[in-house]
N, C-alpha and C. Protein backbone atom coordinates (compact mmCIF):
# COMPACT_ATOMS: atom_id res chain seq x y z
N UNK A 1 -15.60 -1.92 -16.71
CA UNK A 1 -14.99 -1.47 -15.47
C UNK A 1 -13.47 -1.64 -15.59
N UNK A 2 -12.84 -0.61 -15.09
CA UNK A 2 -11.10 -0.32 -15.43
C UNK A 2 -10.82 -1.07 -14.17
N UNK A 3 -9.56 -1.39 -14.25
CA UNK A 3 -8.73 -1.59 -12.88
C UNK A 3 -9.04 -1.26 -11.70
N UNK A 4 -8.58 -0.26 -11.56
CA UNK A 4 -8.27 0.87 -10.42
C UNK A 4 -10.22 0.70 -9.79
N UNK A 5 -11.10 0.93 -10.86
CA UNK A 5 -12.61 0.49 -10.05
C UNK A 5 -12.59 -0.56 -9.51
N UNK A 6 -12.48 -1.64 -10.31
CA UNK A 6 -12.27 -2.93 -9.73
C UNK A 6 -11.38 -3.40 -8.38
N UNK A 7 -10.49 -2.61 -8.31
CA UNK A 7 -9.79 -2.29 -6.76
C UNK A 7 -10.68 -1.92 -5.62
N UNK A 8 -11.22 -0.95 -5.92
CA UNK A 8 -12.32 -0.11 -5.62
C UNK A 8 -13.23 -0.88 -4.80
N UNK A 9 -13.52 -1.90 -5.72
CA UNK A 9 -14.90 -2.39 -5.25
C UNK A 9 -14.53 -3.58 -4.18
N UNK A 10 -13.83 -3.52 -4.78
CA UNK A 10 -12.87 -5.13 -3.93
C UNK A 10 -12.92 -4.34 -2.42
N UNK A 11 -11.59 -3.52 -2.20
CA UNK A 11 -11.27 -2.67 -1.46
C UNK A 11 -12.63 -2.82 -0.32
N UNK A 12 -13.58 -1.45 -1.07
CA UNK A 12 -14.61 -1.67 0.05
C UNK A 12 -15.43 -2.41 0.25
N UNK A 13 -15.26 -4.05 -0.48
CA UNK A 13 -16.04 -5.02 0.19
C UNK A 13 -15.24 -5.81 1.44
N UNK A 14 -13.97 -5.88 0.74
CA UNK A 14 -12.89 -6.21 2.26
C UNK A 14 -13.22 -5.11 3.68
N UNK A 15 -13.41 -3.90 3.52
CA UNK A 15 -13.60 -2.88 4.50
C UNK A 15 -14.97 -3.61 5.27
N UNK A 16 -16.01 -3.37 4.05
CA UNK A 16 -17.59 -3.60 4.45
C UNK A 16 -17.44 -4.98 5.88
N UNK A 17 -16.59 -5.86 5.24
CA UNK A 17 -16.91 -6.91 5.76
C UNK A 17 -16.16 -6.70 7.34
N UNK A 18 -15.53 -5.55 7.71
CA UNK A 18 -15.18 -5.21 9.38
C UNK A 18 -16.08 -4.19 9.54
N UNK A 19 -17.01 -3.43 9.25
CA UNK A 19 -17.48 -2.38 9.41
C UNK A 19 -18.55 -2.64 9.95
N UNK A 20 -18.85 -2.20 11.37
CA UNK A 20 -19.84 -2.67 12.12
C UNK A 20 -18.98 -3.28 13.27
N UNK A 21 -18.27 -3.35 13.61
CA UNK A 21 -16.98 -3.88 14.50
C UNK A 21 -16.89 -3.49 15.57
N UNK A 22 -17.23 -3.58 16.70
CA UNK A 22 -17.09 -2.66 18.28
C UNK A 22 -15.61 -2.55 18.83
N UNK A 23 -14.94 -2.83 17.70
CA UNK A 23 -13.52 -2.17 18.07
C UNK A 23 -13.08 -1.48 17.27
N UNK A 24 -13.03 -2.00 15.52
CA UNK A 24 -12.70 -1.49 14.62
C UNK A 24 -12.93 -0.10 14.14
N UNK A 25 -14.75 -0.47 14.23
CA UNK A 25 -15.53 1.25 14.34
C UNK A 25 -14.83 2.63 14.72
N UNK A 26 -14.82 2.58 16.39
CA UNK A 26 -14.34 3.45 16.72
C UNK A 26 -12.76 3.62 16.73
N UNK A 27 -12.09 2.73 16.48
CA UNK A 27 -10.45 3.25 16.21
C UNK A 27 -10.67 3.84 15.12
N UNK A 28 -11.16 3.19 13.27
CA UNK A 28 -10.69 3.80 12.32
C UNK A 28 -11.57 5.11 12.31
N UNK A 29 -12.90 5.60 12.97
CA UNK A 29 -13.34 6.98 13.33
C UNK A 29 -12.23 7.85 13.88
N UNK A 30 -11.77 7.57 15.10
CA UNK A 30 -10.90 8.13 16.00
C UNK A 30 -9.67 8.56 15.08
N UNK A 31 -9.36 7.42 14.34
CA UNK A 31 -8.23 7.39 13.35
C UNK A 31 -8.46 8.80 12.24
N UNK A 32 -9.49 8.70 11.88
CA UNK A 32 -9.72 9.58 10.47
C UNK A 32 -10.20 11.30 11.25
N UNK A 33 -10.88 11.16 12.44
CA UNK A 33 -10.81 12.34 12.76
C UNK A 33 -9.70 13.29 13.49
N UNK A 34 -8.29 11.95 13.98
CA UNK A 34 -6.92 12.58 14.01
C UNK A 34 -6.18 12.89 13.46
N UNK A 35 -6.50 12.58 12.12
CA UNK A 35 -5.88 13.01 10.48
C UNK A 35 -5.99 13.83 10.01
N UNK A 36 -7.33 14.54 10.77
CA UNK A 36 -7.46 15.72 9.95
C UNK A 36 -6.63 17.03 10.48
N UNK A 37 -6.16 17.49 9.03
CA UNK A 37 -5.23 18.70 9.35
C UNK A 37 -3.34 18.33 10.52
N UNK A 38 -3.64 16.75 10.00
CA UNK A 38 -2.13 16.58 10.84
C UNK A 38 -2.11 16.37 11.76
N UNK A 39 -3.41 16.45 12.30
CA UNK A 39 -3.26 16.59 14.27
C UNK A 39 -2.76 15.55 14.57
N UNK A 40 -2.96 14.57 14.39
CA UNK A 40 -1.92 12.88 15.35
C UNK A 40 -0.53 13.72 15.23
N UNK A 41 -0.03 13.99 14.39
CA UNK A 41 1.78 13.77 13.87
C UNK A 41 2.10 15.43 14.54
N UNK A 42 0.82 16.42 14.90
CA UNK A 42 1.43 17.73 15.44
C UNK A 42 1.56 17.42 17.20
N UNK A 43 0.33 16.44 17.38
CA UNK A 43 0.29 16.02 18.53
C UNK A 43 1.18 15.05 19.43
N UNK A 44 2.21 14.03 18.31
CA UNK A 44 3.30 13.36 18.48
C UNK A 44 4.54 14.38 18.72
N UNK A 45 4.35 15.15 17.68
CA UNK A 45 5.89 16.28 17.94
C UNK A 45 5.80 16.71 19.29
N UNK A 46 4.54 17.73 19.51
CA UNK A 46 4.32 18.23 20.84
C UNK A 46 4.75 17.43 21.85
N UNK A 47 4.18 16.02 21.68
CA UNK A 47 4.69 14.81 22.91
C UNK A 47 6.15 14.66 22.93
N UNK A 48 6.83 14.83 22.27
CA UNK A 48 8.61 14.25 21.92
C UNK A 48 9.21 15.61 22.49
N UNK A 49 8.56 16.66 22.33
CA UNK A 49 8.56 18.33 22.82
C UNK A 49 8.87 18.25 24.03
N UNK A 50 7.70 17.64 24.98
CA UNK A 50 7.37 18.23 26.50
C UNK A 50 8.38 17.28 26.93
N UNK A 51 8.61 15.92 26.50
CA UNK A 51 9.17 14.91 26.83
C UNK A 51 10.32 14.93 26.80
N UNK A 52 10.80 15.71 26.26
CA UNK A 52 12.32 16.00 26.14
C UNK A 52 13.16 15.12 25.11
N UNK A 53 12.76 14.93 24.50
CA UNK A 53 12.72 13.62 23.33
C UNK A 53 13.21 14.17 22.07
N UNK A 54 13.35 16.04 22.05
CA UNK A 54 13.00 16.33 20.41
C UNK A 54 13.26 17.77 21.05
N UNK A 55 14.33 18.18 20.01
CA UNK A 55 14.44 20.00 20.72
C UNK A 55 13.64 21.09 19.64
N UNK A 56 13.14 22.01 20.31
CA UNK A 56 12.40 22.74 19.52
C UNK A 56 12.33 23.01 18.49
N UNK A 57 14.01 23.20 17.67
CA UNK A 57 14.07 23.10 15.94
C UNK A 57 13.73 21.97 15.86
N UNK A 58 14.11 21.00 16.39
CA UNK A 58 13.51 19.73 15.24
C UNK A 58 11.71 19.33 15.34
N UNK A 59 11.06 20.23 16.76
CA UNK A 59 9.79 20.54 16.38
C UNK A 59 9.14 21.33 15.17
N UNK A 60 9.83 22.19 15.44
CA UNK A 60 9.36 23.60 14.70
C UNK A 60 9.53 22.87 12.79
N UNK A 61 10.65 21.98 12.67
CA UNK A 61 11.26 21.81 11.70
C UNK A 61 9.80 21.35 11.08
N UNK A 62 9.75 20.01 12.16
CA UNK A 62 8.97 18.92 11.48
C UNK A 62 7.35 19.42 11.07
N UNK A 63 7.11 20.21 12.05
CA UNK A 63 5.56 20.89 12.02
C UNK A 63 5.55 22.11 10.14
N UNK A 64 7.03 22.62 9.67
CA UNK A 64 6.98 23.40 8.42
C UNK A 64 6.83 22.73 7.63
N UNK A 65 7.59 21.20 8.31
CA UNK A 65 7.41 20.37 6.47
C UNK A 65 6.02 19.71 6.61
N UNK A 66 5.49 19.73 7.39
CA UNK A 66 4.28 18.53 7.53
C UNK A 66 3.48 19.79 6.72
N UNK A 67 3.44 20.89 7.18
CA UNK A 67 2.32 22.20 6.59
C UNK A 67 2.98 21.99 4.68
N UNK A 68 4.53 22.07 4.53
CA UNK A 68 4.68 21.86 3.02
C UNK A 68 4.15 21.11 2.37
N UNK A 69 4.12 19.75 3.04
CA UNK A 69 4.05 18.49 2.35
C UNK A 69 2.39 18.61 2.11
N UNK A 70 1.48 18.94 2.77
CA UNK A 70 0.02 19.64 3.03
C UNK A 70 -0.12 20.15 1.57
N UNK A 71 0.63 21.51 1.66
CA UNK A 71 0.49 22.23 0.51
C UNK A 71 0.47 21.80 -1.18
N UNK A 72 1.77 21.04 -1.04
CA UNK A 72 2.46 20.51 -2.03
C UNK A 72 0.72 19.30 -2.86
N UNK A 73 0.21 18.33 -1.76
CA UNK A 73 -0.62 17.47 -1.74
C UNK A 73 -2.05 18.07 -1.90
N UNK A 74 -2.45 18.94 -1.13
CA UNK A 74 -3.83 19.69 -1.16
C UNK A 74 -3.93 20.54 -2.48
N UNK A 75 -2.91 21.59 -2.79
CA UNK A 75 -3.22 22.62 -3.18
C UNK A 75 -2.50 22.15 -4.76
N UNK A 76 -1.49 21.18 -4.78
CA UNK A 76 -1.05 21.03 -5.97
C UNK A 76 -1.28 19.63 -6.49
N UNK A 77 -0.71 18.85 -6.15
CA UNK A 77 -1.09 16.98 -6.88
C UNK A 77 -3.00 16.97 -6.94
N UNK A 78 -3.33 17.67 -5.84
CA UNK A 78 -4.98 16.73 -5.99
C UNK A 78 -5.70 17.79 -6.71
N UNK A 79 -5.26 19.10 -7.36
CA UNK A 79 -5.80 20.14 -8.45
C UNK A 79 -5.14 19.48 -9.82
N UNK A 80 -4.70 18.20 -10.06
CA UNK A 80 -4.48 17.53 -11.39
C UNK A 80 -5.30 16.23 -11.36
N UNK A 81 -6.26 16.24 -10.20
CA UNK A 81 -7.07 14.89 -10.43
C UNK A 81 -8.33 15.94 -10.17
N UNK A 82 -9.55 15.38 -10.90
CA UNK A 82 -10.73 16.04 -10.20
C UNK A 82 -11.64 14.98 -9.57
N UNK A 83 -11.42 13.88 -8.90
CA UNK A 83 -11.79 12.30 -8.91
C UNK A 83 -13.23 13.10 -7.77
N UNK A 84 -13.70 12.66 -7.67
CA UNK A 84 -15.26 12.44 -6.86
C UNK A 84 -14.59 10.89 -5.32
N UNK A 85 -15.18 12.07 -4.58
CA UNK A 85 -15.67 11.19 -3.66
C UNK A 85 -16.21 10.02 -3.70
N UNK A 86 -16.21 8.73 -2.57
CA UNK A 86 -17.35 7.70 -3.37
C UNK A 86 -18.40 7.94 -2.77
N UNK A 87 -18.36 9.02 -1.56
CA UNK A 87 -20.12 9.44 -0.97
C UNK A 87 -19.85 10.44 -1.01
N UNK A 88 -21.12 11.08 -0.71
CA UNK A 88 -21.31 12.55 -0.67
C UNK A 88 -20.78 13.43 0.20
N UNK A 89 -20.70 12.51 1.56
CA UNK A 89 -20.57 12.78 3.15
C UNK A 89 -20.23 12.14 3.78
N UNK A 90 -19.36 10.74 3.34
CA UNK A 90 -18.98 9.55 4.05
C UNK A 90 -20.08 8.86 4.16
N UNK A 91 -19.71 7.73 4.84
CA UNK A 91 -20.65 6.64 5.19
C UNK A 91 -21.64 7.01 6.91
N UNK A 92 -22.95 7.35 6.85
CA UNK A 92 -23.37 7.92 7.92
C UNK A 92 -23.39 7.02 9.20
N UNK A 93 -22.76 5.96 9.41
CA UNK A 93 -22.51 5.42 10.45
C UNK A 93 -20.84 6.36 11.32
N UNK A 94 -20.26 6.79 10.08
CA UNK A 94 -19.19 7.41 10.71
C UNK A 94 -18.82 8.68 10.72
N UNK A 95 -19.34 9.77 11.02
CA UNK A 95 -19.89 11.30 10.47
C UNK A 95 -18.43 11.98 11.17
N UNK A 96 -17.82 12.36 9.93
CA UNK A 96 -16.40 12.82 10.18
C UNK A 96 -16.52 14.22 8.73
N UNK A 97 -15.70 15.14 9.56
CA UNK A 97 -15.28 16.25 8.89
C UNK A 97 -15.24 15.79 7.17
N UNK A 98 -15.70 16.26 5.76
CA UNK A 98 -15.66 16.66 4.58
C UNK A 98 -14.39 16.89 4.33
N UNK A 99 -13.54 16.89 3.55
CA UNK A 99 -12.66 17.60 3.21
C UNK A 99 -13.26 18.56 1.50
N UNK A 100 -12.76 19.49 1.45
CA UNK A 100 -13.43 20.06 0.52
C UNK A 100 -12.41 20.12 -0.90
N UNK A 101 -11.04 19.17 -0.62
CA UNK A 101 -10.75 18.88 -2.07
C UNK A 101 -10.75 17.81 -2.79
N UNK A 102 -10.35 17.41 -4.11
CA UNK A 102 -10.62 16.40 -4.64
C UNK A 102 -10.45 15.14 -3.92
N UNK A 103 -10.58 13.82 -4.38
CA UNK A 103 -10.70 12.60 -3.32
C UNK A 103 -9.20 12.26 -3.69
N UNK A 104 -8.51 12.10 -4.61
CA UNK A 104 -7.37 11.58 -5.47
C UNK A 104 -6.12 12.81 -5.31
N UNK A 105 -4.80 12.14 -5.27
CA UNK A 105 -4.95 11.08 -3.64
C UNK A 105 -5.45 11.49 -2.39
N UNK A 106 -5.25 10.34 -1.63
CA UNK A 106 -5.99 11.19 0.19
C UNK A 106 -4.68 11.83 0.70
N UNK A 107 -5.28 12.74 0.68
CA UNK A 107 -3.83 13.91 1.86
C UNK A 107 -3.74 12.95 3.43
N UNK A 108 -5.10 11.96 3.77
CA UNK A 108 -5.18 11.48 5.19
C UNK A 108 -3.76 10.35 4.67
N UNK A 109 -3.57 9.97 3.78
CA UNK A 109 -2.66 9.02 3.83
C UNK A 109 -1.64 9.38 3.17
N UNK A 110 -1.24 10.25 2.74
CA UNK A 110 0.01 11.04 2.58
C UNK A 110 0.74 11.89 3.50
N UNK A 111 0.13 12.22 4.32
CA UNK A 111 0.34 13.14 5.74
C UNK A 111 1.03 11.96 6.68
N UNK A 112 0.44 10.66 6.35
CA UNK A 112 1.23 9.53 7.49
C UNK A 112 2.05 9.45 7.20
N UNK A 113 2.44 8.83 6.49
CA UNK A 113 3.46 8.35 5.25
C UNK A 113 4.64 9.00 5.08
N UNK A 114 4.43 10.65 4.90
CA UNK A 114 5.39 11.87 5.35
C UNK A 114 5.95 12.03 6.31
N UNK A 115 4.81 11.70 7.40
CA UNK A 115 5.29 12.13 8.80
C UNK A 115 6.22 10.91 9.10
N UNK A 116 5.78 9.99 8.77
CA UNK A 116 6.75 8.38 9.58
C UNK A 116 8.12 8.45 9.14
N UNK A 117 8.22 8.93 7.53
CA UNK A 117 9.59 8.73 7.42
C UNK A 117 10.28 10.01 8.04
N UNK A 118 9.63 11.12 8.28
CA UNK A 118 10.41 12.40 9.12
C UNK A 118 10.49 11.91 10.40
N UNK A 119 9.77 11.19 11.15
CA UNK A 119 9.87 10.85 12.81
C UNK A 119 10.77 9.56 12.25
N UNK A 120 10.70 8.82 11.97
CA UNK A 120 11.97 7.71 11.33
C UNK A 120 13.30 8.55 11.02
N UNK A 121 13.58 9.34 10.50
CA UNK A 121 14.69 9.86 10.13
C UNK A 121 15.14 10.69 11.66
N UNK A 122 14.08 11.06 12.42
CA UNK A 122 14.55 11.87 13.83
C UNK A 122 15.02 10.89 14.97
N UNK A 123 14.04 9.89 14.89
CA UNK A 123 13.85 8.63 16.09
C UNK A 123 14.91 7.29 15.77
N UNK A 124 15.17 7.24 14.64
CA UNK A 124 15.75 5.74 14.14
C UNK A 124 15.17 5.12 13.51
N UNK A 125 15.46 4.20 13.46
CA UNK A 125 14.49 2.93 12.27
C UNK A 125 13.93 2.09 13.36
N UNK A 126 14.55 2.10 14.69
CA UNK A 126 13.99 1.06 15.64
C UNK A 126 12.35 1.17 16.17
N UNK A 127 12.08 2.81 15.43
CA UNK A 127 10.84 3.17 16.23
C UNK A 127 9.73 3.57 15.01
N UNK A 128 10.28 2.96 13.61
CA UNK A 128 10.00 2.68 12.37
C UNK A 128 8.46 2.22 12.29
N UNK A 129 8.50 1.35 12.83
CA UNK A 129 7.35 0.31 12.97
C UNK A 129 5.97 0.68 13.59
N UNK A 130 6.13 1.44 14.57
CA UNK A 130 5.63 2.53 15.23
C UNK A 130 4.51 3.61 14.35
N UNK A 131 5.70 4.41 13.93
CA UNK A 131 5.33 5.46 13.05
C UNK A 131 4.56 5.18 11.70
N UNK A 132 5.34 3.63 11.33
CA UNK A 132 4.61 3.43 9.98
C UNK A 132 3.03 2.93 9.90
N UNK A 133 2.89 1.62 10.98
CA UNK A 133 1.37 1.15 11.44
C UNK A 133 0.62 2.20 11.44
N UNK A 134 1.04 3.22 12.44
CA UNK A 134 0.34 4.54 13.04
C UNK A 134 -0.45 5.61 11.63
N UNK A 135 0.88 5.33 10.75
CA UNK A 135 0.02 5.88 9.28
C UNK A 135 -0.57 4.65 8.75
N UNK A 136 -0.64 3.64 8.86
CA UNK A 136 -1.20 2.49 7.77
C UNK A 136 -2.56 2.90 8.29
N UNK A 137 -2.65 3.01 9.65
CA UNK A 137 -4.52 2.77 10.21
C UNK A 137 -4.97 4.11 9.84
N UNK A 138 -4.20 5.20 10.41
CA UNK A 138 -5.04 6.78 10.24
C UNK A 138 -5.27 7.05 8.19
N UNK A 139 -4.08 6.12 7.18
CA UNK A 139 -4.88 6.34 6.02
C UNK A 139 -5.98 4.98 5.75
N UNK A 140 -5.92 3.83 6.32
CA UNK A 140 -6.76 3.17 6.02
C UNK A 140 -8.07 3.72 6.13
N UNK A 141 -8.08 4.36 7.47
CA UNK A 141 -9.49 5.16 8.45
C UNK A 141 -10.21 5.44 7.24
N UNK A 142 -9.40 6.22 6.10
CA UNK A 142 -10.43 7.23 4.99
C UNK A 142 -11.25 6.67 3.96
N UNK A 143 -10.50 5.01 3.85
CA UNK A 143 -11.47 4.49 3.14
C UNK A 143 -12.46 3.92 3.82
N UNK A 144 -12.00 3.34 4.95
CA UNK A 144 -13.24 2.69 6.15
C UNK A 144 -14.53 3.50 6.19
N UNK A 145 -13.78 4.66 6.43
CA UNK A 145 -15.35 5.92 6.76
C UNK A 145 -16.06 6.36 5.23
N UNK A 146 -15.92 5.71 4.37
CA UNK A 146 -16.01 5.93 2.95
C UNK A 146 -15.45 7.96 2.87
N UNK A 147 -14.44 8.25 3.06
CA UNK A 147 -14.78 9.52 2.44
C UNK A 147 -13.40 9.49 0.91
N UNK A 148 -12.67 8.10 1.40
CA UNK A 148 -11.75 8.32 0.34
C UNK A 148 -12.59 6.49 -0.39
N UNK A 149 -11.49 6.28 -1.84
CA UNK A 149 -11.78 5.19 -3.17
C UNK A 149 -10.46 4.48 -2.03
N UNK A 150 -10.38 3.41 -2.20
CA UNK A 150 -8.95 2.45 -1.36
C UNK A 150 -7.95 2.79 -2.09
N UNK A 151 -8.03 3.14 -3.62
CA UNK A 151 -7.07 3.33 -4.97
C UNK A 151 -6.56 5.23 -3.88
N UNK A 152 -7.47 6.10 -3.56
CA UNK A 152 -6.71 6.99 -2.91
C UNK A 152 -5.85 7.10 -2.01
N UNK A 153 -6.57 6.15 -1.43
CA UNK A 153 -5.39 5.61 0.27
C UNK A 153 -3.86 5.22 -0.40
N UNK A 154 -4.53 4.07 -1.44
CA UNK A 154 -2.75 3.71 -2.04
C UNK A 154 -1.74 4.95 -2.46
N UNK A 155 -2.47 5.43 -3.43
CA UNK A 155 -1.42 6.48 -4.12
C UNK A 155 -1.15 7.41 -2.87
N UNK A 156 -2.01 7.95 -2.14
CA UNK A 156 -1.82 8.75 -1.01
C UNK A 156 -0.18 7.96 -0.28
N UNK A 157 -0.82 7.27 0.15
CA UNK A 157 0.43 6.47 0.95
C UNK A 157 1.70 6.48 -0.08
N UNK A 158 1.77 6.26 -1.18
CA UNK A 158 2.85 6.17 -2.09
C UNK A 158 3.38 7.63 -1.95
N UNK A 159 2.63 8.96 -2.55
CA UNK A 159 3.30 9.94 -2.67
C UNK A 159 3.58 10.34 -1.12
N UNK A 160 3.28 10.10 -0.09
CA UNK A 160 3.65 10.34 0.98
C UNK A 160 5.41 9.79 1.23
N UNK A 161 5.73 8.62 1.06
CA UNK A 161 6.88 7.82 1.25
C UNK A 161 7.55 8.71 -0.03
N UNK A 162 6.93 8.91 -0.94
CA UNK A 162 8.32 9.42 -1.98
C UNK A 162 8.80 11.01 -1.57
N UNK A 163 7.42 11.75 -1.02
CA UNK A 163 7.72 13.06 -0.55
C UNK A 163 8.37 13.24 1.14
N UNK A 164 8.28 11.82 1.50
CA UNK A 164 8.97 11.43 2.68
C UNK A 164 10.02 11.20 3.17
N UNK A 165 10.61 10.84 1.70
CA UNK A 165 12.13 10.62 1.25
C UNK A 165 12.89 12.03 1.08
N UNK A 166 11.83 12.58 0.23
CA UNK A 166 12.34 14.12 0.09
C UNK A 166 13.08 14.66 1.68
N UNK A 167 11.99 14.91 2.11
CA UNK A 167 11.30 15.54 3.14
C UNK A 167 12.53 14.89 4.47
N UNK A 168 12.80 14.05 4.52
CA UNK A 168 13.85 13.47 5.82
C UNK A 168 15.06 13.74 5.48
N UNK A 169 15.59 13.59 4.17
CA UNK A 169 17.02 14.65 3.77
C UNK A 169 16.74 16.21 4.17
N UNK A 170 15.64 16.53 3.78
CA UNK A 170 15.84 18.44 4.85
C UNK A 170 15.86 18.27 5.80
N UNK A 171 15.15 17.52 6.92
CA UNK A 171 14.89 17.55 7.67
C UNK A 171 16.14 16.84 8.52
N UNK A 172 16.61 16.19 8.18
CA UNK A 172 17.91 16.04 8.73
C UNK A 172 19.01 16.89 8.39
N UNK A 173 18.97 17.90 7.05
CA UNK A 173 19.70 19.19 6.76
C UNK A 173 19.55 20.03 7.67
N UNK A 174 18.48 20.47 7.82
CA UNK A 174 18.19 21.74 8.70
C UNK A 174 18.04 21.36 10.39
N UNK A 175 17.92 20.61 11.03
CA UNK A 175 18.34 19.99 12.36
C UNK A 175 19.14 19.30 12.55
């Protein structure tokens, strides 16, 4: 057994041992089914939108790069891994949407990760803390619900912050 398994196993025995949780349960569910396709971070813009918090380019801005950063992650980094799921269908205590590309990395935790440092670069650093937790739980969610390895959540979360870095220099270019 390599490393990265051995993480693995670790990983979801630390998980196993909250799973079953009458709080935990349904947040990291709630968590992993607001991840999908971005919705928490399209649903935060919208809120900063109505709220007057955030003017429409820097909506419009943040919603192109979140779809790039998507692209960049779905359609390109995880077509150089072909990694397997560790279930077939998640863990059936928590019956959440499939994603139908590779497991390596999780786009659920690269999508946070992206988004925090773009709402960090819009909001300040004071509201840092916020944004970043907010991705720690929605990518943790993917290993909780087994549909991601914990080794995906990490790298996910990593290329998220490095494409996050990218991603808040445009985004402070173009707004």
């Amino acid at each position: 057994m390599n490393a990265i398994e051995s993480f693995d196993e670790w990983g979801d025995a630390q998980l196993e041992r909250l799973r079953g949780h009458p709080v935990a349960d349904p947040i990291f569910k709630a968590a992993s089914t607001l991840g999908d396709f971005s919705g928490i971070w399209q649903l935060i813009s919208v809120g900063r939108l109505i709220t007057g918090r955030t003017s429409s380019r820097q909506s419009l801005a943040f919603s192109a790069l979140i779809g790039a950063e998507s692209l960049v992650v779905n359609q390109g980094v995880k077509r150089l891994f072909g990694r397997i799921r560790p279930t077939e269908s998640g863990d059936p205590r928590f019956p959440v949407r499939r994603p139908s590309t590779s497991s390596f990395p999780s786009g659920h935790a690269s999508a946070p990760f992206f988004s925090a440092a773009i709402l960090t670069a819009a909001t300040g650093k004071r509201f840092a803390p916020v944004w970043y937790s907010t991705a720690a739980v929605v990518a943790v969610s993917r290993a909780y619900v087994r549909i991601h390895h914990p080794s995906d959540v990490v790298a996910g979360a990593a290329v998220g912050v490095a494409l996050g870095t990218i991603g808040s220099r445009i985004f402070k270019a173009i707004t």
